[in-house]
PDB file of N, CA and C in Angstrom:
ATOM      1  N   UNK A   1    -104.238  40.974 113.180  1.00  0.00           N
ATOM      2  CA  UNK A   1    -105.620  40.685 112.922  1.00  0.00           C
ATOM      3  C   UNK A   1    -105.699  39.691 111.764  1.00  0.00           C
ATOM      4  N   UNK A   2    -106.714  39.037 111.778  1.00  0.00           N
ATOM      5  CA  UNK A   2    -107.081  37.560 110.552  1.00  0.00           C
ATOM      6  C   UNK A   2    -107.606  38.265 109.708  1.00  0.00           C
ATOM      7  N   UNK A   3    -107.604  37.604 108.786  1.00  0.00           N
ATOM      8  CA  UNK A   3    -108.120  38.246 107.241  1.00  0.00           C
ATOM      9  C   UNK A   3    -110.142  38.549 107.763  1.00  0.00           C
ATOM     10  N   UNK A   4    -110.612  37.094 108.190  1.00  0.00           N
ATOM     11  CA  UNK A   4    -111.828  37.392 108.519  1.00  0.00           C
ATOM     12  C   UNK A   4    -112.008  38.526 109.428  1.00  0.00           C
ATOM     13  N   UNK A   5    -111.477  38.531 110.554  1.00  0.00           N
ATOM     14  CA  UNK A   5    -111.903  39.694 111.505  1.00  0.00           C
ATOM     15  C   UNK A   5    -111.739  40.692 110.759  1.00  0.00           C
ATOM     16  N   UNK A   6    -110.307  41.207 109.955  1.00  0.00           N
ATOM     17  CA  UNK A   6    -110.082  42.821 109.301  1.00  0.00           C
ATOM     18  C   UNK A   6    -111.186  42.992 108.380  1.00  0.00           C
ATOM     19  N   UNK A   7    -111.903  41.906 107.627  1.00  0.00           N
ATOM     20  CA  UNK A   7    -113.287  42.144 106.778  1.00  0.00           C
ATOM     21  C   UNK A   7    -114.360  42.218 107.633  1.00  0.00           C
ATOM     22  N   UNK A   8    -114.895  41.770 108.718  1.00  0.00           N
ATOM     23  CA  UNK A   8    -115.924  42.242 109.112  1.00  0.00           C
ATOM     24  C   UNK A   8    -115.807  43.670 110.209  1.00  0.00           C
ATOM     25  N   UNK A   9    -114.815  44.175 110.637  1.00  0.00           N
ATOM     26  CA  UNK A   9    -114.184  45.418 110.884  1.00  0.00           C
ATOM     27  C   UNK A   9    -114.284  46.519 109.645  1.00  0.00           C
ATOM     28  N   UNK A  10    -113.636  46.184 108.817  1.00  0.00           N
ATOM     29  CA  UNK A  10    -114.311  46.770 107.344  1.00  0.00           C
ATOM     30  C   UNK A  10    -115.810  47.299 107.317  1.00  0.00           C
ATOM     31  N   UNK A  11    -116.412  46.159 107.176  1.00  0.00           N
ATOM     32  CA  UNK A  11    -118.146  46.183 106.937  1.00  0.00           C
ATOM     33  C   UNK A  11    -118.356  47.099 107.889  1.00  0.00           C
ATOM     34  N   UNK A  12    -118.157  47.019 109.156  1.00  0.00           N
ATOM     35  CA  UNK A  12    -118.949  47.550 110.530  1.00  0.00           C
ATOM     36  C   UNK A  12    -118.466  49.693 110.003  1.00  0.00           C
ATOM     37  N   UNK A  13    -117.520  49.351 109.789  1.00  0.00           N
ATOM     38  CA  UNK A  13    -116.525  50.559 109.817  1.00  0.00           C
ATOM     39  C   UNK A  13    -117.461  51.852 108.350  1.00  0.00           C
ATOM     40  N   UNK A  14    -117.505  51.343 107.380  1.00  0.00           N
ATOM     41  CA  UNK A  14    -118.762  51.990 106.362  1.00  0.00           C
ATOM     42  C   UNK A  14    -119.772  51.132 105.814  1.00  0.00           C
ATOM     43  N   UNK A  15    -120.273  51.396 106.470  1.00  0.00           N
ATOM     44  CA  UNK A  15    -121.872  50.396 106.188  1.00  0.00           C
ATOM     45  C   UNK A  15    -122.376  51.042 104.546  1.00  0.00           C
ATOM     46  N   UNK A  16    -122.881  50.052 104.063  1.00  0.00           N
ATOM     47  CA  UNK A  16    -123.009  50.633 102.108  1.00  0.00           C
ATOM     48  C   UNK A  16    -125.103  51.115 102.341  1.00  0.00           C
ATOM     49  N   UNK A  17    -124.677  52.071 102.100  1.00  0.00           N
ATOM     50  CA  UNK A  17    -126.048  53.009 101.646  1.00  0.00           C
ATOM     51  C   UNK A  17    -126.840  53.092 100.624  1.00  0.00           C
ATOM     52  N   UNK A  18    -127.247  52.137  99.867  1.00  0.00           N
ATOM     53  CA  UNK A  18    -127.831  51.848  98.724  1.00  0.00           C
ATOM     54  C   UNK A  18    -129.032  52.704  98.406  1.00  0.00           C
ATOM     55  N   UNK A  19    -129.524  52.776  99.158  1.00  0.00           N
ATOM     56  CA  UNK A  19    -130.871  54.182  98.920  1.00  0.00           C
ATOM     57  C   UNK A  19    -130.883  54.802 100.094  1.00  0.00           C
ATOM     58  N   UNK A  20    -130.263  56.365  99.513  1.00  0.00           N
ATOM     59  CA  UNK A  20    -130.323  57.410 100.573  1.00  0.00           C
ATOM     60  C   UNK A  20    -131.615  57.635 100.995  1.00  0.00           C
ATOM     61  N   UNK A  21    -131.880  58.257 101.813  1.00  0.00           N
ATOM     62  CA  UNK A  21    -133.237  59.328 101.872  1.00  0.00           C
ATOM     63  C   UNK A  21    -132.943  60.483 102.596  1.00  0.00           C
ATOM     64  N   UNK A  22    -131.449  61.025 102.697  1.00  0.00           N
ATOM     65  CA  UNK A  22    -131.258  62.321 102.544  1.00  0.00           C
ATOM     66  C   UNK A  22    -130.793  62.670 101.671  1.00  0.00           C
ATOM     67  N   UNK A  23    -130.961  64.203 101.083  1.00  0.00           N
ATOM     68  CA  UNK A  23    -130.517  65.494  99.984  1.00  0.00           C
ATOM     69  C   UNK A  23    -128.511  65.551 100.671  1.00  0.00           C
ATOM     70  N   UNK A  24    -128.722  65.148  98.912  1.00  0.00           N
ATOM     71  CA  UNK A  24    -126.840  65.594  99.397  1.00  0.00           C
ATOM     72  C   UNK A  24    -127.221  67.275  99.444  1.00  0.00           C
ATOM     73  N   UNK A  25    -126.207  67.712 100.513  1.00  0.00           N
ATOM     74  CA  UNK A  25    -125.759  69.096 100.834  1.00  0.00           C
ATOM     75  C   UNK A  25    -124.796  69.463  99.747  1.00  0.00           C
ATOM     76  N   UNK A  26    -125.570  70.757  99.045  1.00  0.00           N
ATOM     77  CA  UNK A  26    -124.530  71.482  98.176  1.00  0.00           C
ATOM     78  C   UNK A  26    -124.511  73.098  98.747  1.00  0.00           C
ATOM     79  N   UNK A  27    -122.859  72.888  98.259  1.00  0.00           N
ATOM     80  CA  UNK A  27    -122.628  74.377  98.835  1.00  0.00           C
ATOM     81  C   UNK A  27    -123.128  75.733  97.490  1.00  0.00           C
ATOM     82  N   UNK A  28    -123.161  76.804  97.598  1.00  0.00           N
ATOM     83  CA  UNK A  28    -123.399  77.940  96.191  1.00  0.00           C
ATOM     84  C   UNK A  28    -122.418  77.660  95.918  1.00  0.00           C
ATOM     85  N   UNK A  29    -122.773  77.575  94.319  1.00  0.00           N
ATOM     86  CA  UNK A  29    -121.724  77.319  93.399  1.00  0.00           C
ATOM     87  C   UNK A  29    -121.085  75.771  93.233  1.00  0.00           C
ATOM     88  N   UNK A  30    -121.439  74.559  93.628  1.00  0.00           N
ATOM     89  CA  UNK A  30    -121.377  73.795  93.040  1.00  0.00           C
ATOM     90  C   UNK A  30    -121.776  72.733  92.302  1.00  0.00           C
ATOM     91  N   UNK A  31    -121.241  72.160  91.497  1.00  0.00           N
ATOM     92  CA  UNK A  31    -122.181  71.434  90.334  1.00  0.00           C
ATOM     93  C   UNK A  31    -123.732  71.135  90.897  1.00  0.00           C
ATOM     94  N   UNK A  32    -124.682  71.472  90.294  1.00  0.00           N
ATOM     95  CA  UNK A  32    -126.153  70.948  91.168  1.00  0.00           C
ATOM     96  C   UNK A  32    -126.638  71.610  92.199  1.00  0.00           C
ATOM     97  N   UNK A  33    -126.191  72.876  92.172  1.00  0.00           N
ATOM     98  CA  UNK A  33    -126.491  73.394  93.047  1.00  0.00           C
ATOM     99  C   UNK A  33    -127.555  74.354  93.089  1.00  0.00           C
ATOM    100  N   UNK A  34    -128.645  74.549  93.659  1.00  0.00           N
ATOM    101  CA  UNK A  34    -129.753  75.425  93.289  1.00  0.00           C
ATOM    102  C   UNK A  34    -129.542  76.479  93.304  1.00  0.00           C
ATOM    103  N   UNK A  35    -129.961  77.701  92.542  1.00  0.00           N
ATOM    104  CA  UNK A  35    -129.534  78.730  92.454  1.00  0.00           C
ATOM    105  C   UNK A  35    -130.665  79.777  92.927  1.00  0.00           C
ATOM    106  N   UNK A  36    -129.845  80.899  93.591  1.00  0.00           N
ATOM    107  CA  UNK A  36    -130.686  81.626  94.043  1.00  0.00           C
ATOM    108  C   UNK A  36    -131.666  82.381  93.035  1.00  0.00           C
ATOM    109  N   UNK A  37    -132.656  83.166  94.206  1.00  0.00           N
ATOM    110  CA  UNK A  37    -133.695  83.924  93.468  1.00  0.00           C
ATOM    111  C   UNK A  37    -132.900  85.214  93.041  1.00  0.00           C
ATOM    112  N   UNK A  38    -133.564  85.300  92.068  1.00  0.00           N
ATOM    113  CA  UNK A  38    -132.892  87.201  92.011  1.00  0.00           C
ATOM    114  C   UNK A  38    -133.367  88.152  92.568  1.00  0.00           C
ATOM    115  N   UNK A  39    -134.852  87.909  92.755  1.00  0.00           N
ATOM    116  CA  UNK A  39    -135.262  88.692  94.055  1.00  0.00           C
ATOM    117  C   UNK A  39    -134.591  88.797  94.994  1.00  0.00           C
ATOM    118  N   UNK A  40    -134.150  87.656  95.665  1.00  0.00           N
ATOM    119  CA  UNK A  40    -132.850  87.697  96.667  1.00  0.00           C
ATOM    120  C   UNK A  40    -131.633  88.172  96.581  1.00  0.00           C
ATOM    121  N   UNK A  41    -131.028  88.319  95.583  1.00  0.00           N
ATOM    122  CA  UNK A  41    -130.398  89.124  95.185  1.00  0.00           C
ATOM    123  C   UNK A  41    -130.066  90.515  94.807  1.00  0.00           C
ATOM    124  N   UNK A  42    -131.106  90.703  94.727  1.00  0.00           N
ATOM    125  CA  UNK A  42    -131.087  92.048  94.171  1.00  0.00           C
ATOM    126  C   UNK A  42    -131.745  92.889  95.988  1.00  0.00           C
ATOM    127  N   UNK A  43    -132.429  92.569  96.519  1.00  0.00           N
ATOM    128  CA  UNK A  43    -132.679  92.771  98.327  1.00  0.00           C
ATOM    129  C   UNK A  43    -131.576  93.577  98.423  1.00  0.00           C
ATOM    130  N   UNK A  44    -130.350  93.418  98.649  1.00  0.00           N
ATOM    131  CA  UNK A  44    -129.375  94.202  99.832  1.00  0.00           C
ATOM    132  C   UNK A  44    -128.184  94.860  98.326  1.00  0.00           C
ATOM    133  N   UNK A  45    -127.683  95.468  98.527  1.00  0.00           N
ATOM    134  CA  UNK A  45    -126.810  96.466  97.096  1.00  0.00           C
ATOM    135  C   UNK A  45    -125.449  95.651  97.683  1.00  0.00           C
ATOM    136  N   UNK A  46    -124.749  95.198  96.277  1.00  0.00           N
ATOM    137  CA  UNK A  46    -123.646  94.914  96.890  1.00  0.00           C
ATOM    138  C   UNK A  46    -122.432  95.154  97.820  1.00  0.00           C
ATOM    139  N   UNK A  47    -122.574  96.627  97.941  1.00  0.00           N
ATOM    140  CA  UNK A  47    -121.489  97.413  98.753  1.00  0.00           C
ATOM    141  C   UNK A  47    -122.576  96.990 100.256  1.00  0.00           C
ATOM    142  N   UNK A  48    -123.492  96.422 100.434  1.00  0.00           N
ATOM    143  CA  UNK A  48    -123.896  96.459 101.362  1.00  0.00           C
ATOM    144  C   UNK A  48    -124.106  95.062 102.395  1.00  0.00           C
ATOM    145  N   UNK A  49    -124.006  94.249 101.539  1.00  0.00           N
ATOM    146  CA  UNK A  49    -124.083  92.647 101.733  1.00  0.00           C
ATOM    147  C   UNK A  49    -122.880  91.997 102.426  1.00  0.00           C
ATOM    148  N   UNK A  50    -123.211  91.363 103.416  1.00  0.00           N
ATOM    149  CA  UNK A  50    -122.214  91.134 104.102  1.00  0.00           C
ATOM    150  C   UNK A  50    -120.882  90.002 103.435  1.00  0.00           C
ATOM    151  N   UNK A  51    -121.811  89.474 102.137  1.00  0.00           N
ATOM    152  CA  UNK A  51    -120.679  88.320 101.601  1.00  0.00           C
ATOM    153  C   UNK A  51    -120.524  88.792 100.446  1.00  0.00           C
ATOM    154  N   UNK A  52    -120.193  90.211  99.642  1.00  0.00           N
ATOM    155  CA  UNK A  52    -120.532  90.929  98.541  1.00  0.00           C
ATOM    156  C   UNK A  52    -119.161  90.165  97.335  1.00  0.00           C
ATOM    157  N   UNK A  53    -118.666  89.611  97.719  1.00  0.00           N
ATOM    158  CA  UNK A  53    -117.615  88.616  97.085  1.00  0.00           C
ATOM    159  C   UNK A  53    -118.342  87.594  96.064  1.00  0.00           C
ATOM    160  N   UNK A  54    -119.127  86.882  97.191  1.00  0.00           N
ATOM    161  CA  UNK A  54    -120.055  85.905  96.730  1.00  0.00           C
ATOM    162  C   UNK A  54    -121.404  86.480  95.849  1.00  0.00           C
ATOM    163  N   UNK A  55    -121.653  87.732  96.153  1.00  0.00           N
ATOM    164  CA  UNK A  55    -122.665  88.158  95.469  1.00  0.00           C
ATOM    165  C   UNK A  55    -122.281  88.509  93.785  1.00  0.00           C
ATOM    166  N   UNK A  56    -121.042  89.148  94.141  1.00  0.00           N
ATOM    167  CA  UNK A  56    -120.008  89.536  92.903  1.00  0.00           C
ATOM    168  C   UNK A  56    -119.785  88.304  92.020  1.00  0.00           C
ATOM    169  N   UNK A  57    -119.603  87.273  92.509  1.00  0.00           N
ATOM    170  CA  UNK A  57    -119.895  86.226  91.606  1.00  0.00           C
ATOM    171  C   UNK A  57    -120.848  85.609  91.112  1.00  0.00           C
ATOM    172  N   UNK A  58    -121.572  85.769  92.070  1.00  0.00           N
ATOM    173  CA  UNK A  58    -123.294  85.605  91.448  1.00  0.00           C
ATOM    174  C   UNK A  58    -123.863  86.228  90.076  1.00  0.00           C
ATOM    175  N   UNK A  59    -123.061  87.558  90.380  1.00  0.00           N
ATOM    176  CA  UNK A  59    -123.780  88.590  89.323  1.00  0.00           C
ATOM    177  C   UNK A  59    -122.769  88.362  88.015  1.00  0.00           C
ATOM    178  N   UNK A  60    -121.556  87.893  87.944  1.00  0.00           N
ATOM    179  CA  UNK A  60    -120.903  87.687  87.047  1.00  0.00           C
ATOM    180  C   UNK A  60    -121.334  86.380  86.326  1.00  0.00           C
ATOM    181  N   UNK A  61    -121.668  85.190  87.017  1.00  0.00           N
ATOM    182  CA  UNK A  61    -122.645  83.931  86.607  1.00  0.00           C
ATOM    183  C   UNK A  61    -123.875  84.516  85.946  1.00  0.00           C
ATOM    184  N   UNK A  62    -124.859  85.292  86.428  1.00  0.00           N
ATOM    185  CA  UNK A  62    -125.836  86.168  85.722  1.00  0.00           C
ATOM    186  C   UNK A  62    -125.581  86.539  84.292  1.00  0.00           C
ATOM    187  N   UNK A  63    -124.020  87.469  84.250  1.00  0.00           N
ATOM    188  CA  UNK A  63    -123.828  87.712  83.175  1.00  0.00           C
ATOM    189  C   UNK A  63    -123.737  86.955  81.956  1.00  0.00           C
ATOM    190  N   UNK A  64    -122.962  85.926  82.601  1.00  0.00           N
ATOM    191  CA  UNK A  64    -122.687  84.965  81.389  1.00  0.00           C
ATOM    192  C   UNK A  64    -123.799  84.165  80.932  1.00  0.00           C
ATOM    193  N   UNK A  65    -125.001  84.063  82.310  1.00  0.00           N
ATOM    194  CA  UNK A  65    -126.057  83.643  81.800  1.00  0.00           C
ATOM    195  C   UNK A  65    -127.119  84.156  80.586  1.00  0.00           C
ATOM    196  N   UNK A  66    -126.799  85.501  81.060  1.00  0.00           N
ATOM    197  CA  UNK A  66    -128.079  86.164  80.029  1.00  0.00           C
ATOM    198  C   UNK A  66    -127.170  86.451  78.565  1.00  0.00           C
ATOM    199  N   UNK A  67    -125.659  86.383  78.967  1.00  0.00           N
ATOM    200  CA  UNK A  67    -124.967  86.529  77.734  1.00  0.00           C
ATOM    201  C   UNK A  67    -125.066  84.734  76.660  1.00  0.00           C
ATOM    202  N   UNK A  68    -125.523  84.183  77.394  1.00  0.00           N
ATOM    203  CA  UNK A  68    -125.169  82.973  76.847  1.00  0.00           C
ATOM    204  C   UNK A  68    -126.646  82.613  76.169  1.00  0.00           C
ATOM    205  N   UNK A  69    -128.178  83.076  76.758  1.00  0.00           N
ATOM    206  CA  UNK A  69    -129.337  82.995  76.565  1.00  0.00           C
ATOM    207  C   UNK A  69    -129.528  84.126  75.228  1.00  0.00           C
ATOM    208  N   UNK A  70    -128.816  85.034  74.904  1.00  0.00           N
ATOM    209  CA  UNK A  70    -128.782  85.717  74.044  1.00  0.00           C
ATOM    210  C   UNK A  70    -128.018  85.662  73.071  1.00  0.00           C
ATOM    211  N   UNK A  71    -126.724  84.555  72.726  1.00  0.00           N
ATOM    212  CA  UNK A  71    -126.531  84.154  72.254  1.00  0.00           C
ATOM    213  C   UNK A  71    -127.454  82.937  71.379  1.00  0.00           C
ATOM    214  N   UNK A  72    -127.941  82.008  71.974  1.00  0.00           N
ATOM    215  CA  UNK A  72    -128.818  80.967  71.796  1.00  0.00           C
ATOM    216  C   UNK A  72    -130.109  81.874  70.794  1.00  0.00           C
ATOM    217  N   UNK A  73    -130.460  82.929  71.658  1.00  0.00           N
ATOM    218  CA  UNK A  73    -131.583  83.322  71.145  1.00  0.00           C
ATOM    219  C   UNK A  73    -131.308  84.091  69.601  1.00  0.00           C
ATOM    220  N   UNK A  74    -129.755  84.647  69.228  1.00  0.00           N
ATOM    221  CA  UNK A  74    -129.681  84.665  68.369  1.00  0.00           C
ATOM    222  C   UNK A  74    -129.477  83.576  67.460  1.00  0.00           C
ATOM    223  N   UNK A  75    -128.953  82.538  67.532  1.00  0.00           N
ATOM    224  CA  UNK A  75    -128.563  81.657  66.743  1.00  0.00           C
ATOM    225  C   UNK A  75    -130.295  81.048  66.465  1.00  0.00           C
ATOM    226  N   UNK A  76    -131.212  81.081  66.915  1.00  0.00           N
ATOM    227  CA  UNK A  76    -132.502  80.968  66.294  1.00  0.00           C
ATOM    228  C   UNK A  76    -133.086  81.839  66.058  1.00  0.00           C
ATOM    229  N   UNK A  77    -132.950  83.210  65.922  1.00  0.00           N
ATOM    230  CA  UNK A  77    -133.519  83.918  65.344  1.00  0.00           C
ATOM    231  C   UNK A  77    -133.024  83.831  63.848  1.00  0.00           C
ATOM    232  N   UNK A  78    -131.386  83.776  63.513  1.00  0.00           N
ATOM    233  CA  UNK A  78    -130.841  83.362  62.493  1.00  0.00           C
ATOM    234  C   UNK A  78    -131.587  81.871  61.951  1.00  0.00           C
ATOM    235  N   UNK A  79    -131.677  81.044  62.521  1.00  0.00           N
ATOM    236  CA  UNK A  79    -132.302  79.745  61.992  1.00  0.00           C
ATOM    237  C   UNK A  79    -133.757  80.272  60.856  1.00  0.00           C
ATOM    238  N   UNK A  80    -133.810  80.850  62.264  1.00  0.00           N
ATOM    239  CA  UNK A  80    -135.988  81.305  61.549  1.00  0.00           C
ATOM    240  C   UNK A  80    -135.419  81.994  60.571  1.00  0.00           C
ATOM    241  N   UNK A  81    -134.629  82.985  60.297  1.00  0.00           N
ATOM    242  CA  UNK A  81    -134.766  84.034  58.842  1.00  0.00           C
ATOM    243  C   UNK A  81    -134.098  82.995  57.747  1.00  0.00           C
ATOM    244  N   UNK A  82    -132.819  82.342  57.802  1.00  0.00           N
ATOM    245  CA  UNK A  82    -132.718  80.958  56.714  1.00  0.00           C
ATOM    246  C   UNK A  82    -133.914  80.057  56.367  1.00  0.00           C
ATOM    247  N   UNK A  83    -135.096  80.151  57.284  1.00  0.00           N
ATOM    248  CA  UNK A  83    -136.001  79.132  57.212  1.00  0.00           C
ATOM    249  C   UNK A  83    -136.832  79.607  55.984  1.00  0.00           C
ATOM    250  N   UNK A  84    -136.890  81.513  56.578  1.00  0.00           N
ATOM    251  CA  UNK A  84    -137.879  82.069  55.831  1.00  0.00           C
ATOM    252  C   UNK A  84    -137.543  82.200  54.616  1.00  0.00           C
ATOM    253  N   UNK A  85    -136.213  82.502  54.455  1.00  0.00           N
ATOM    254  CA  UNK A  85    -135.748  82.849  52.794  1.00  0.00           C
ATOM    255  C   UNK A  85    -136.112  81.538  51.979  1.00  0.00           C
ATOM    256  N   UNK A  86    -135.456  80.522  52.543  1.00  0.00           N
ATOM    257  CA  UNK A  86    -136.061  79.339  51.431  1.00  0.00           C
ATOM    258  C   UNK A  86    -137.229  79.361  51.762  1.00  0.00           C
ATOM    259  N   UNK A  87    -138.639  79.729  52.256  1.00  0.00           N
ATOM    260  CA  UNK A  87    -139.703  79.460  52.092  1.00  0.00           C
ATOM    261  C   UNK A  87    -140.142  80.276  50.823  1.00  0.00           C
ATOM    262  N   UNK A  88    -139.479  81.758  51.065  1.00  0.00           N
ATOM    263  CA  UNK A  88    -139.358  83.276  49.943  1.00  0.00           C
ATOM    264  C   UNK A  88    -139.416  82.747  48.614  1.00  0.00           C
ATOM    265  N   UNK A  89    -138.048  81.816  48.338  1.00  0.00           N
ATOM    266  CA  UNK A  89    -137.610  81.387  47.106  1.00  0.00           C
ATOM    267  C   UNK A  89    -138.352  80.131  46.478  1.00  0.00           C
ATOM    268  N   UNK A  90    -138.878  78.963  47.788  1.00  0.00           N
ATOM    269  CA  UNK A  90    -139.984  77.973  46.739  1.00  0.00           C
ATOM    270  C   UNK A  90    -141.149  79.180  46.685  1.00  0.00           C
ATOM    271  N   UNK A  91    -141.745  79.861  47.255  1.00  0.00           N
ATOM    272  CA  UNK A  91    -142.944  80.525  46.597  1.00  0.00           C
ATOM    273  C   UNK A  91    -142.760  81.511  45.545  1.00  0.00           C
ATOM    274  N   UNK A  92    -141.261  81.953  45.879  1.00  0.00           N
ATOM    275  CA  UNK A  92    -140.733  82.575  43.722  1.00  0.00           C
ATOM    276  C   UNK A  92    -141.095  82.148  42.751  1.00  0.00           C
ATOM    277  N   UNK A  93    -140.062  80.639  43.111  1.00  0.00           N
ATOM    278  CA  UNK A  93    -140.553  79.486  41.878  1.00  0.00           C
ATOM    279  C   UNK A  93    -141.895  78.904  41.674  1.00  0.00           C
ATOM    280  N   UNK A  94    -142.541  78.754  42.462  1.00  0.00           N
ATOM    281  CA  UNK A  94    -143.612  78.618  42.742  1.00  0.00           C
ATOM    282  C   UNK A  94    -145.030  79.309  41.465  1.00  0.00           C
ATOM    283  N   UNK A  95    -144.352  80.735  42.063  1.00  0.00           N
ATOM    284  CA  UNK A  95    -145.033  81.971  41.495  1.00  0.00           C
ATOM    285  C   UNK A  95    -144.596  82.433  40.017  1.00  0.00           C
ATOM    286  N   UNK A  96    -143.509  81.868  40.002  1.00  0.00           N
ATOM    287  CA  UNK A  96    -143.015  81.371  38.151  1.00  0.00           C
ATOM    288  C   UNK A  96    -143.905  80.390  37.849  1.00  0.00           C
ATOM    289  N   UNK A  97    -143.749  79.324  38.156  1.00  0.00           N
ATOM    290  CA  UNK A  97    -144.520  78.248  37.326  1.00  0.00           C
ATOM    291  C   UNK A  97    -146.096  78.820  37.275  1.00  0.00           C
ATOM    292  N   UNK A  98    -147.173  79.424  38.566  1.00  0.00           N
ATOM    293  CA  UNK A  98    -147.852  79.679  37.815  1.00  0.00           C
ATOM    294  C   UNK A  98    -148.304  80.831  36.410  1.00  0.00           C
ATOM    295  N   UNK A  99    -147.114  81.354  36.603  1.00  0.00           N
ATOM    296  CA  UNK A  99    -147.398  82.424  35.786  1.00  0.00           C
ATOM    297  C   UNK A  99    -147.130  81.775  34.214  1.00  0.00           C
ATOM    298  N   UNK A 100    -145.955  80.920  34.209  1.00  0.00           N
ATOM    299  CA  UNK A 100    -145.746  79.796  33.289  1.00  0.00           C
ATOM    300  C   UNK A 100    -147.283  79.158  32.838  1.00  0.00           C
ATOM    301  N   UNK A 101    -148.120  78.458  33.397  1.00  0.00           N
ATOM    302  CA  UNK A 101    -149.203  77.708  33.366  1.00  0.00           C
ATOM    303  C   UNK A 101    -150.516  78.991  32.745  1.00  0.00           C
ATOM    304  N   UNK A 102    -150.478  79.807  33.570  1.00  0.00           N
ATOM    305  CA  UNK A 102    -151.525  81.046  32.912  1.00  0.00           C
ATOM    306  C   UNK A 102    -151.155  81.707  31.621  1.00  0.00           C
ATOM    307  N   UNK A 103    -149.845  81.629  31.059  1.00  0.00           N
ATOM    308  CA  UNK A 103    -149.642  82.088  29.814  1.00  0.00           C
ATOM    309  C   UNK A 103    -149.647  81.322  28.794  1.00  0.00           C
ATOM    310  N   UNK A 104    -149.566  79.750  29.042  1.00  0.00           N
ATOM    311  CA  UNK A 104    -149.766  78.398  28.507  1.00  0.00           C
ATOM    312  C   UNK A 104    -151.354  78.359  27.960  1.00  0.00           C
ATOM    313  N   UNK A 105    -152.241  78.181  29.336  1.00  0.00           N
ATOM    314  CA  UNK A 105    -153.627  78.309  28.965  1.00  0.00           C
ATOM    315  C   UNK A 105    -154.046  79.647  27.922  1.00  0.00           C
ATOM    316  N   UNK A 106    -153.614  81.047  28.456  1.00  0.00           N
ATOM    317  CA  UNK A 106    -153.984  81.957  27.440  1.00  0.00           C
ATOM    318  C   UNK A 106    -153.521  81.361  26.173  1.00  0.00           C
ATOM    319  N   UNK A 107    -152.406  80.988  25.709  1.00  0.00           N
ATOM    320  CA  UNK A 107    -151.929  81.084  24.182  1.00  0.00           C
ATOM    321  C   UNK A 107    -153.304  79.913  23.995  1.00  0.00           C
ATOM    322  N   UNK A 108    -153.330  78.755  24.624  1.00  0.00           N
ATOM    323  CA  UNK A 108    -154.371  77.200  24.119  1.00  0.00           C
ATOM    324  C   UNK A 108    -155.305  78.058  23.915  1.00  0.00           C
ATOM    325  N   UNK A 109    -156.435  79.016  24.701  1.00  0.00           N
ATOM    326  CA  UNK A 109    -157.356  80.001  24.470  1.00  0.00           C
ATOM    327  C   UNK A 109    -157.533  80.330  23.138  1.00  0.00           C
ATOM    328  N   UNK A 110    -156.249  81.203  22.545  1.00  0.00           N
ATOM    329  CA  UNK A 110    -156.294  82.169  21.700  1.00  0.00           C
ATOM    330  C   UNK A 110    -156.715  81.061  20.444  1.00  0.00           C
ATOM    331  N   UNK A 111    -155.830  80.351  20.792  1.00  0.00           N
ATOM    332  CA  UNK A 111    -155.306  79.327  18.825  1.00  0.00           C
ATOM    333  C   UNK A 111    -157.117  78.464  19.085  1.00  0.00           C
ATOM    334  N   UNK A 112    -158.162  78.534  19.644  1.00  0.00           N
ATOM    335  CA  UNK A 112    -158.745  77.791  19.780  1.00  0.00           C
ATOM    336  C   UNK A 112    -159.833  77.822  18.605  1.00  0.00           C
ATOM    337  N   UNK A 113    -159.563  79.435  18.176  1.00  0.00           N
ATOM    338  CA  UNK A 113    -160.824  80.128  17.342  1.00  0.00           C
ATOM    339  C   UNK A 113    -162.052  80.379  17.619  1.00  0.00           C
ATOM    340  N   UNK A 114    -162.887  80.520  17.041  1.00  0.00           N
ATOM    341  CA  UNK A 114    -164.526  80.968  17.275  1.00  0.00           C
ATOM    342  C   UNK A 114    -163.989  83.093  17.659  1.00  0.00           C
ATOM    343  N   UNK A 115    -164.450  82.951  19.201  1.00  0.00           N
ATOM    344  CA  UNK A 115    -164.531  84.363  20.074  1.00  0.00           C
ATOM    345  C   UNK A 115    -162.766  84.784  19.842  1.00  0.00           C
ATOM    346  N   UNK A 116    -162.726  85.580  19.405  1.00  0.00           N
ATOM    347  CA  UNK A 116    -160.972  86.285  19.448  1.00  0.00           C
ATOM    348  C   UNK A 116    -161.261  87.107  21.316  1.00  0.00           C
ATOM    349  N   UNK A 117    -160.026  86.651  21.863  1.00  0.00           N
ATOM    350  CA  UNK A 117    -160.362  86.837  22.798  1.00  0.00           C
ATOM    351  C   UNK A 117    -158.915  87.565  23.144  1.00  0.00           C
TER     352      UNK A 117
END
């Protein structure tokens, strides 16, 4: 075969698809793959399900999910209480200086004379 013919044999052979307009097919469990309901899941008991393998992994993905969402959710609950303590400690200082400023004005008060107050 000529170089030209084996290239347009080529072309004919996978035509280039530049904009699909079908859904790539994913199988459970791979990257991108939509995940079931848990309603659906939870429907038939695993000893009872005919693919209870696949369900068994489902529920182990679950785990790590809610183990991993509870992780997260601690690491901001920790955030918020660091947030709060330094908020604790400027309104300490805070609550020093005015007490600083009100014992300032009393003494200016006192030394002022006239009313002993």
């Amino acid at each position: 075969m000529t170089r030209p013919a084996l290239i347009r044999v080529l072309k004919t052979a996978a035509p280039r698809r530049l904009l699909s307009t079908t859904a790539k097919a994913m199988a459970a469990g791979d990257t991108g793959a939509a995940r079931p309901a848990a309603s659906a899941l939870r429907e038939l008991p695993a000893s009872r399900s005919p693919c209870s393998s696949i369900s068994n992994a489902l529920d182990r993905r679950d785990a790590f999910t809610r183990r991993e969402r509870s992780a997260e959710e601690m690491y901001i609950r920790q955030e918020e209480r660091n947030k709060l303590l330094q908020l604790k400690e400027k309104l300490k200082a805070q609550r020093k200086h005015i007490d600083e400023l009100d014992k300032h004005i009393d003494d200016l008060t006192k030394n002022q004379g006239g009313e002993h107050n």
